[in-house]
Protein backbone atom coordinates (compact mmCIF):
# COMPACT_ATOMS: atom_id res chain seq x y z
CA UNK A 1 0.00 0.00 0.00
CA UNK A 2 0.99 3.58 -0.95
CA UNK A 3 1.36 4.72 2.67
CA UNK A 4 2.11 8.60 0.77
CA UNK A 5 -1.28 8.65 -1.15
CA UNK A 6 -4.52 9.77 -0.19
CA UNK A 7 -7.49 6.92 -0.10
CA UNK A 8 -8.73 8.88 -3.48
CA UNK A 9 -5.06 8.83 -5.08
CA UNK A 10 -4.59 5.16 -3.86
CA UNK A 11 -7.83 4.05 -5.76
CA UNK A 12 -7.90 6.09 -8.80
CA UNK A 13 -4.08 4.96 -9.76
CA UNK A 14 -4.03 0.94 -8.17
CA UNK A 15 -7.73 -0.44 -8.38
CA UNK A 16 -8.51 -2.08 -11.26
CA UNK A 17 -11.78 -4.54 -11.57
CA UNK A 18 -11.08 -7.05 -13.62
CA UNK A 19 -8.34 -8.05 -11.52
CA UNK A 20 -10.30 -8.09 -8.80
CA UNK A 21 -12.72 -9.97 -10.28
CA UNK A 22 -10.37 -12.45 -11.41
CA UNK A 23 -9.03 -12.61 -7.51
CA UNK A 24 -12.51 -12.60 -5.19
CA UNK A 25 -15.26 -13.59 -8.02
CA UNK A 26 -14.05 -17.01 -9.75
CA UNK A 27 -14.10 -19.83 -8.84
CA UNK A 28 -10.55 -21.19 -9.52
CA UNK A 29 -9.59 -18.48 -7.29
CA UNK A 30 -7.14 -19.10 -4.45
CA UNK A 31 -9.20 -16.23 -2.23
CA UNK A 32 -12.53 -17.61 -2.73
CA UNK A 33 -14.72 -16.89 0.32
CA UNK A 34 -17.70 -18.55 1.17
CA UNK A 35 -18.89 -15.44 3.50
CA UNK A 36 -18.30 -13.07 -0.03
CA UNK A 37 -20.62 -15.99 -1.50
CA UNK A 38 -23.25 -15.71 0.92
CA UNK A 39 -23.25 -11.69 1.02
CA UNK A 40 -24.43 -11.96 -2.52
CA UNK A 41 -26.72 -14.84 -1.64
CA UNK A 42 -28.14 -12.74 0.59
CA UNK A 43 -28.76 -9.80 -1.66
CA UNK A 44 -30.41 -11.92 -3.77
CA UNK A 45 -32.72 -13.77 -1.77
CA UNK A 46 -33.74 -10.37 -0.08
CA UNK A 47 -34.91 -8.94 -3.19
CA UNK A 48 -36.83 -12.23 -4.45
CA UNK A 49 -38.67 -11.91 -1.57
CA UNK A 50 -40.32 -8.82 -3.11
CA UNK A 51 -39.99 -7.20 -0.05
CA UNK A 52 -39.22 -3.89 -1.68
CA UNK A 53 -39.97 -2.91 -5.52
CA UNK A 54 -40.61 0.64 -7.23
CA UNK A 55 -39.61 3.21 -10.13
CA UNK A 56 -36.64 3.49 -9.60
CA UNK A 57 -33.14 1.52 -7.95
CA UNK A 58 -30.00 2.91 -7.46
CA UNK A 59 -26.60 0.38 -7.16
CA UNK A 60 -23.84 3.09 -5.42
CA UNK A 61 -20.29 2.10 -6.03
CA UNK A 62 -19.84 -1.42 -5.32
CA UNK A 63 -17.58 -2.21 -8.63
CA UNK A 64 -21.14 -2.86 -10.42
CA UNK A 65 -21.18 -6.86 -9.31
CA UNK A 66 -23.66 -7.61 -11.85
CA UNK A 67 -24.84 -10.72 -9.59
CA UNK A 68 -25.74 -8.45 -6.86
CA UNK A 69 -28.76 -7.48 -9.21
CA UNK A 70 -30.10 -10.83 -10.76
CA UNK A 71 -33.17 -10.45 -8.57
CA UNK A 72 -33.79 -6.82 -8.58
CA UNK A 73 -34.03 -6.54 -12.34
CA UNK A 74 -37.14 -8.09 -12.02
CA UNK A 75 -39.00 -5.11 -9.30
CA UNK A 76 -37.97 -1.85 -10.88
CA UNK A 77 -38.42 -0.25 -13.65
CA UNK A 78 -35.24 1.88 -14.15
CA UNK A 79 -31.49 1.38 -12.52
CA UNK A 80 -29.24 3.70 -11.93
CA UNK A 81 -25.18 2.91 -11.16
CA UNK A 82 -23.23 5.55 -9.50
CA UNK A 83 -19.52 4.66 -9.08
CA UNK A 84 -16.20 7.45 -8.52
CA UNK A 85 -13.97 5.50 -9.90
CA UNK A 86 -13.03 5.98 -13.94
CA UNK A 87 -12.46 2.50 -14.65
CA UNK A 88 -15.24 1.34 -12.41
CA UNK A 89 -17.59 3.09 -14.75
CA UNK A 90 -15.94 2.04 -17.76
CA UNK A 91 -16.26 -1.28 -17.05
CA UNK A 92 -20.26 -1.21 -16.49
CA UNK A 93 -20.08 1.21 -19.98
CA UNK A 94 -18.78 -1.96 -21.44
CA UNK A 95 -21.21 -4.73 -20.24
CA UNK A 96 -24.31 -2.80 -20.65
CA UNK A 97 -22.91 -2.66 -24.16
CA UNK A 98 -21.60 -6.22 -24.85
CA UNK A 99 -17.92 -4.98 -25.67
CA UNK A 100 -15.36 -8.00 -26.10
CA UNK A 101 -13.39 -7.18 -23.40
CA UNK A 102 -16.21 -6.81 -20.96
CA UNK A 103 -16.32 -8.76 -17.92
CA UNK A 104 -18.69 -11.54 -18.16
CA UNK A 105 -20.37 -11.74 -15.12
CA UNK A 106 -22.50 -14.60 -15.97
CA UNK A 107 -19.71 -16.81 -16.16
CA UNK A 108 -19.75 -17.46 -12.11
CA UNK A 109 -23.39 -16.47 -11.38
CA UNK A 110 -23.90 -20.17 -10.20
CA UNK A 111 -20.95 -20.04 -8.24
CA UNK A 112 -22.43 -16.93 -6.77
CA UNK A 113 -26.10 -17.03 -6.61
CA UNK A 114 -27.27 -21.07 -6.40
CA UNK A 115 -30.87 -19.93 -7.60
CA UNK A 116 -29.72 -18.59 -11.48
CA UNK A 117 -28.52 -22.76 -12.14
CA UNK A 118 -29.54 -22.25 -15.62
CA UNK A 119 -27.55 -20.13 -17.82
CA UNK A 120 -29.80 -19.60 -20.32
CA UNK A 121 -31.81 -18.08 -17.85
CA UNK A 122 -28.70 -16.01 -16.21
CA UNK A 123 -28.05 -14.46 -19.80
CA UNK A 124 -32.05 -13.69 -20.64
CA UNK A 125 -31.85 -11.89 -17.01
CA UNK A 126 -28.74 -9.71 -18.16
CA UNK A 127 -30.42 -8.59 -21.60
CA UNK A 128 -33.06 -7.49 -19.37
CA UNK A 129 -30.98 -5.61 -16.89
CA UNK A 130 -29.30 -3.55 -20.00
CA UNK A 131 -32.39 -2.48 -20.79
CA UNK A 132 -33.21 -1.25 -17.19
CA UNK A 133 -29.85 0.63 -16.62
CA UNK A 134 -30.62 3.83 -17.99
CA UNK A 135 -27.54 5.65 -16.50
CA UNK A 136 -24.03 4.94 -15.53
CA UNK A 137 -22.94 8.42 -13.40
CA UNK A 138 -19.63 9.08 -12.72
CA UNK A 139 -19.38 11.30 -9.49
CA UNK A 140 -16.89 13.05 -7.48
CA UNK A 141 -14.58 11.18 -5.11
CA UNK A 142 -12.96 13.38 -2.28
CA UNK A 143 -10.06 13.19 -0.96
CA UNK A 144 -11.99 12.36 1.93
CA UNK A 145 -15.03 10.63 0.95
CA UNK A 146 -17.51 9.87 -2.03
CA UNK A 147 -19.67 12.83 -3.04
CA UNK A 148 -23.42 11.32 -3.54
CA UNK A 149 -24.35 13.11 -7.22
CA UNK A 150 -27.42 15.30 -7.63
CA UNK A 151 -30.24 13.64 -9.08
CA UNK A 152 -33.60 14.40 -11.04
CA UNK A 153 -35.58 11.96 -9.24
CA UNK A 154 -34.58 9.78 -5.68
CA UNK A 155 -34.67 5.99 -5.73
CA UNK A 156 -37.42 3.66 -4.13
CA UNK A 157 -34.48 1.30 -3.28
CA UNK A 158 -30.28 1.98 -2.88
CA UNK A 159 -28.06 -1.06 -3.16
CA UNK A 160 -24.47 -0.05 -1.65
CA UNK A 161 -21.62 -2.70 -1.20
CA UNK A 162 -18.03 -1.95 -0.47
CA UNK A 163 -18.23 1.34 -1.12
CA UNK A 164 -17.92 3.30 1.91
CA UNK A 165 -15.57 1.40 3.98
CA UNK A 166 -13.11 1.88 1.44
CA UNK A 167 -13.66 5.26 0.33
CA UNK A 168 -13.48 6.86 3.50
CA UNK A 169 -10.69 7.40 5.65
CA UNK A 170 -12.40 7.51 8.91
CA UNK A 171 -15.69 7.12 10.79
CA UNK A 172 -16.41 11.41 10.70
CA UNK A 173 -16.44 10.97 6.84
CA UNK A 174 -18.14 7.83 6.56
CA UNK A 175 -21.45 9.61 8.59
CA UNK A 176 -20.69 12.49 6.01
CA UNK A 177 -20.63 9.88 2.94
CA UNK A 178 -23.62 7.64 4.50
CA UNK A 179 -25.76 11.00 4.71
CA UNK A 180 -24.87 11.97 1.29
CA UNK A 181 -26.20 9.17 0.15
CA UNK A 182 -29.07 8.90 2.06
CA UNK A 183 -30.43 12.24 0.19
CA UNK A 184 -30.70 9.90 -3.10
CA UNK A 185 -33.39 8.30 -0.99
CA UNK A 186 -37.37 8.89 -1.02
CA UNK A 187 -39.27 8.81 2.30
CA UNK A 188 -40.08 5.31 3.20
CA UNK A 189 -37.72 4.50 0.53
CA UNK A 190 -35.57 0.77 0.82
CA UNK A 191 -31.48 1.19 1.92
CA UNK A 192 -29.45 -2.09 1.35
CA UNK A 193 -26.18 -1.93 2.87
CA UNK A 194 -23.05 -5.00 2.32
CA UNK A 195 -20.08 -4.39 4.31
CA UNK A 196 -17.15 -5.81 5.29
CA UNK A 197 -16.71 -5.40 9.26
CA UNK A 198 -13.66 -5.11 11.39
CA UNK A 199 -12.15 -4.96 7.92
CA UNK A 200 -8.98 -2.94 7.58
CA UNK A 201 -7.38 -4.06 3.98
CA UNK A 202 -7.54 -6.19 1.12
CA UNK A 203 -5.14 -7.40 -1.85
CA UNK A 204 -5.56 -7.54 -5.18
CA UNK A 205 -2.16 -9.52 -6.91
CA UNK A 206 0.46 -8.09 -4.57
CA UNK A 207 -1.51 -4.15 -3.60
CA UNK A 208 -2.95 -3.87 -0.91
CA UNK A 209 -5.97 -1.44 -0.15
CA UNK A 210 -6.89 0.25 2.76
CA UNK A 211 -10.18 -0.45 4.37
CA UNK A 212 -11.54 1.53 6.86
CA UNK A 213 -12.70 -0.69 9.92
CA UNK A 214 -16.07 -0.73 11.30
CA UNK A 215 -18.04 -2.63 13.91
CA UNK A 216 -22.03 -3.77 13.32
CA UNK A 217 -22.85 -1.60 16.41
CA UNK A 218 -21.34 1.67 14.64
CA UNK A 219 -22.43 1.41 11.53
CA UNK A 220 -26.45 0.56 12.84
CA UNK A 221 -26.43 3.74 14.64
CA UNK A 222 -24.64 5.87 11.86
CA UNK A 223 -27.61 4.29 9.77
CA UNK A 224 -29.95 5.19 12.47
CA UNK A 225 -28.75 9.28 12.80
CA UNK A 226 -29.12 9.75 8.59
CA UNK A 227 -32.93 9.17 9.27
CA UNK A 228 -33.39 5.15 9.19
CA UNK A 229 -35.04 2.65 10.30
CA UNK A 230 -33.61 -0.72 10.51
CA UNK A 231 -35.93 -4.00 9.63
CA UNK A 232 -33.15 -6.06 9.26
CA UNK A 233 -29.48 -6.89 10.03
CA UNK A 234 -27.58 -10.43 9.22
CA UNK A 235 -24.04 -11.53 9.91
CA UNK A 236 -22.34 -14.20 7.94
CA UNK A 237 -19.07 -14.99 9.89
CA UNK A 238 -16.05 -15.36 7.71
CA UNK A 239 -15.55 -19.35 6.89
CA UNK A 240 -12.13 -19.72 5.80
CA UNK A 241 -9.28 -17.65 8.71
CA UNK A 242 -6.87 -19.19 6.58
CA UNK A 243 -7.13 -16.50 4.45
CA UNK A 244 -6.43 -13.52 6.47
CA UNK A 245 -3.45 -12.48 4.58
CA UNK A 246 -5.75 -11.99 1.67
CA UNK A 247 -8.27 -9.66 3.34
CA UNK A 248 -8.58 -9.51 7.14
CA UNK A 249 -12.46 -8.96 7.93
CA UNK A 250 -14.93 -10.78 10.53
CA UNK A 251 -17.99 -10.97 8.41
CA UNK A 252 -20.12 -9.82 6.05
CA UNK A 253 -23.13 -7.34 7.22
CA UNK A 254 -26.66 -7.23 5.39
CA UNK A 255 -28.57 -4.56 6.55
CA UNK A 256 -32.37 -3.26 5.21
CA UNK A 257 -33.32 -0.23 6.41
CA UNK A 258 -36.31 2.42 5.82
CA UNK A 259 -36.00 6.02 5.61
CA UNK A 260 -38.53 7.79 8.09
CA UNK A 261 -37.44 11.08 7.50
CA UNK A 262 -34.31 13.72 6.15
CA UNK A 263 -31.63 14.58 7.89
């Protein structure tokens, strides 16, 4: 890790998704996780439930794991991704379009999400998700913290994952960042938080990225001062400690919260 850089100047120059992909997302992967597997499990089983559907869905940062939306495709009408990273953006730019070189995401959805077992139906799934995404927005990325963009209309439902924690550089900007966001929200609309916890890096090839570490019981009440309401929280324990030199997290947090009013 560039100990010299800011967490903006460390991500902009060093992250790169397909190689993460290639190191947390396939199966022939030495740094396969089953807790990573379950996180999107999770995700995915929360939004077949139908618990929450609308307009309009917004996926905030998160590298846009396409898997992470199999289910949701089918409850809104439009989706929105919002990442602050250039190649971050590129890379959805590229899938929505069917470029050669984009990452093909469908390759591991049954390593990922158990339900999608047929490919066929994996693929029809995607087609339909290109047609949902109406806009990929690149927005500002602090030296501090992400800087939620200013939108037309606010989402019935946000999707975050690993966004935060690694953007910001401690907890004072992370309430900033998580309140930010929030404002992309409607009243009574859905916020879907994954999150690594007690997570303080990870390693993609021989880089390794700073995480900033957070505890369940911190991040339910910063939730809980941006005007929330949690319905749910779920903690999948990490499964394999042998790979702590990898990434060096507890667990993986689900949390579904409602928004009962602005902050």
């Amino acid at each position: 890790m560039a100990s010299n850089l800011s967490r903006k100047e460390i991500y902009e120059k060093h992250f790169h998704i397909g190689k993460t992909f290639q190191t947390y997302f396939t199966s022939d992967s030495h740094c396969v996780d089953d807790t990573l597997m379950r996180m999107v499990q999770n995700s995915f089983n929360f939004f077949a439930s139908g618990a929450v559907k609308g307009d309009t869905m917004i996926q905030y940062g998160g590298a846009f794991i396409i898997p992470l939306l199999y289910s949701a495709c089918d409850l809104f009408k439009n989706i929105i991704y919002i990442d602050f990273l250039d190649g971050c953006c590129q890379s959805a730019r590229k899938w929505i379009n069917k470029e050669p070189d984009a990452i093909d995401w469908s390759s591991c959805s049954k390593f990922l999400c158990q339900p999608e077992e047929d490919r066929e139906k994996v693929i029809e799934k995607e087609e339909k998700m290109r047609s949902l995404i109406k806009d990929v927005i690149k927005a500002e990325l602090s030296d501090d913290y992400p800087v939620a963009p200013k939108l037309s209309s606010l989402a019935d439902c946000l999707l975050t994952a690993y966004c935060l924690e690694i953007f910001c550089h401690n907890k004072e900007s992370f309430q900033i960042a998580l309140k930010q966001m929030a404002l992309l929200i409607k009243l009574e609309g859905c916020l879907l938080i994954n999150m690594l916890l007690d997570c303080t890096f990870f390693k993609v090839e021989k880089f390794k990225f700073p995480v900033l570490c957070l505890s369940e019981e911190y991040v339910r009440q910063a939730v809980t001062n941006v005007g929330f309401e949690i319905k749910h929280c779920n903690i999948s324990p990490r499964s394999k400690p042998t790979l702590y030199s990898e990434f060096d997290y507890s667990g993986c947090l689900l949390l579904v919260a409602y928004k009962k009013r602005n902050v």
